[in-house]
Protein backbone atom coordinates (compact mmCIF):
# COMPACT_ATOMS: atom_id res chain seq x y z
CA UNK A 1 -140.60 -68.20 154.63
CA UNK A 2 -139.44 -67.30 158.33
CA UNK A 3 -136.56 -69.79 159.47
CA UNK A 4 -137.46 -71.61 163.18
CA UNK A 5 -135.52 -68.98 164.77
CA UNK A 6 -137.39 -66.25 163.61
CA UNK A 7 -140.58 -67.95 164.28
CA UNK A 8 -139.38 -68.40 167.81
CA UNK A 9 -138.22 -64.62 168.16
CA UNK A 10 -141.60 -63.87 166.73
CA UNK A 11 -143.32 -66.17 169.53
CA UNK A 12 -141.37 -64.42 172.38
CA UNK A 13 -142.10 -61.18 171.69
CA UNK A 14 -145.78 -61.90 170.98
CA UNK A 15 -145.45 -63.55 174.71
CA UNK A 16 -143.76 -60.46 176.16
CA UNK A 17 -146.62 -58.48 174.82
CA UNK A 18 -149.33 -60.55 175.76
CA UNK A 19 -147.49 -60.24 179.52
CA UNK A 20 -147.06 -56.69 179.77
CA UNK A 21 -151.07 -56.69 178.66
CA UNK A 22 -152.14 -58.72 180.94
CA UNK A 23 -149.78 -58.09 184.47
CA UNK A 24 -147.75 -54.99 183.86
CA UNK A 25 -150.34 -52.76 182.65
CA UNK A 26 -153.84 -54.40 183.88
CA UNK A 27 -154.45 -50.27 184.37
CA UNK A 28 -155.20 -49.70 180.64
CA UNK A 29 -158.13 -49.97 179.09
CA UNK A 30 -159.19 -52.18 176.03
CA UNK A 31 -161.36 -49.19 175.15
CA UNK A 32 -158.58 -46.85 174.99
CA UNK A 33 -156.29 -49.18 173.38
CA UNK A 34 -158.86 -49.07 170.96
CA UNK A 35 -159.01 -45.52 170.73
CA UNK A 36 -155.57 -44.74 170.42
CA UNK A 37 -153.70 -48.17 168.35
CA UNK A 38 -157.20 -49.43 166.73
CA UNK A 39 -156.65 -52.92 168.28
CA UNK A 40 -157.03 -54.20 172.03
CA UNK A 41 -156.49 -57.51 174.08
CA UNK A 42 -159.93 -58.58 172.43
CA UNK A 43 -158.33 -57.92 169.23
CA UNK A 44 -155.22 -60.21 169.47
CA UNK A 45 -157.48 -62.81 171.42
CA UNK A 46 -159.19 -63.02 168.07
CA UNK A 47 -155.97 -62.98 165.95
CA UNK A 48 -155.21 -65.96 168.26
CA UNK A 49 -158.35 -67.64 167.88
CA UNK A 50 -158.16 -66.83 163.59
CA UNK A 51 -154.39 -68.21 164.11
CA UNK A 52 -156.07 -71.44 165.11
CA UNK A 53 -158.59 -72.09 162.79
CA UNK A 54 -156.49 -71.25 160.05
CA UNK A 55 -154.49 -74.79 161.06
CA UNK A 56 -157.91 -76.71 161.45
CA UNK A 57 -157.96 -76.23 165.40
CA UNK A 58 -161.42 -75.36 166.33
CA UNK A 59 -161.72 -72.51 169.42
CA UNK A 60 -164.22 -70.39 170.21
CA UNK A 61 -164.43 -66.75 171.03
CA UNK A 62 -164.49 -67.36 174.88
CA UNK A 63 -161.80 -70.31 174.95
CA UNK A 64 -159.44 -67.60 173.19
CA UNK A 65 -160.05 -64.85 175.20
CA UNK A 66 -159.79 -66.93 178.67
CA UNK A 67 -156.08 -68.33 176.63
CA UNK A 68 -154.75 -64.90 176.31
CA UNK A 69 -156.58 -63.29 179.20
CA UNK A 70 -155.43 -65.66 181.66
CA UNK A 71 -158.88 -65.62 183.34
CA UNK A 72 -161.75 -65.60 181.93
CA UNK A 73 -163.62 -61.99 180.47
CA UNK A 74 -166.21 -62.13 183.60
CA UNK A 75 -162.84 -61.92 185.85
CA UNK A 76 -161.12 -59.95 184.00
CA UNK A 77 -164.01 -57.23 184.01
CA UNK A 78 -164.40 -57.49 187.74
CA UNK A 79 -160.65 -57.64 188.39
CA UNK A 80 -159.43 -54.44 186.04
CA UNK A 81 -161.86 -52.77 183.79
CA UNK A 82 -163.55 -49.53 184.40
CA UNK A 83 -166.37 -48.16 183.25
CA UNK A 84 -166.15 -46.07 180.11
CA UNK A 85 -167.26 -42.78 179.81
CA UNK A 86 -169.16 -41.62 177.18
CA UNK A 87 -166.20 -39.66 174.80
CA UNK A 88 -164.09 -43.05 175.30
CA UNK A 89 -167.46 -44.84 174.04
CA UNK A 90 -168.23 -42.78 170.84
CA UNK A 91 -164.41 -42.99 170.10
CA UNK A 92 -164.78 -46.28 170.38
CA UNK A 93 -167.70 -47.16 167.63
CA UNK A 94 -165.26 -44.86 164.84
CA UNK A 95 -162.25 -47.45 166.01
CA UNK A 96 -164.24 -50.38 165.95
CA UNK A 97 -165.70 -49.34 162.74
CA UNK A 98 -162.42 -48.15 160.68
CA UNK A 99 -160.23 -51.56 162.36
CA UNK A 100 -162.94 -54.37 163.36
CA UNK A 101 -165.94 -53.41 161.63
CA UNK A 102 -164.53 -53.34 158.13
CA UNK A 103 -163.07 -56.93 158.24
């Protein structure tokens, strides 16, 4: 079992990551994230969101993605995401499929 410190380490970094997500790199793409590491900020707004429930707190798919997001998905889209084209978007159902879609 992780000690408090370890936990906390864990925490930080998890924090550090969900920063340079959300401000230091608004420029990439969940799609390509996707693409490239089979798991985007969707993906670890979910993990968040699974994190949750598995300790009886009760949040839905839009309440965790506004948490990590900062914003909510409707700003975020307006704010950074572009569209994809279509290679991005049929890479995208094989990554979805192989990391989300299997689950």
């Amino acid at each position: 079992m992780p000690t408090q410190t370890e936990i906390e380490l864990q925490a930080a970094a998890f924090r550090r990551l969900q920063q340079h997500l959300m401000q230091d790199r608004t420029d990439v793409q969940n799609i390509d994230m996707m693409n490239l590491a089979g798991f985007c900020r969707n993906c670890l707004s979910r993990w968040y969101q699974e994190a949750a429930a598995e300790r009886g707190i009760e949040m839905g798919k839009e309440e965790a993605r506004e948490l990590f997001y900062g914003m909510t998905m409707d700003e975020w889209k307006a704010n950074y995401q572009t569209d994809a084209k279509p290679d991005q978007q049929e890479a995208f159902k094989v990554a979805f499929e192989e990391n989300v879609g299997k689950g």
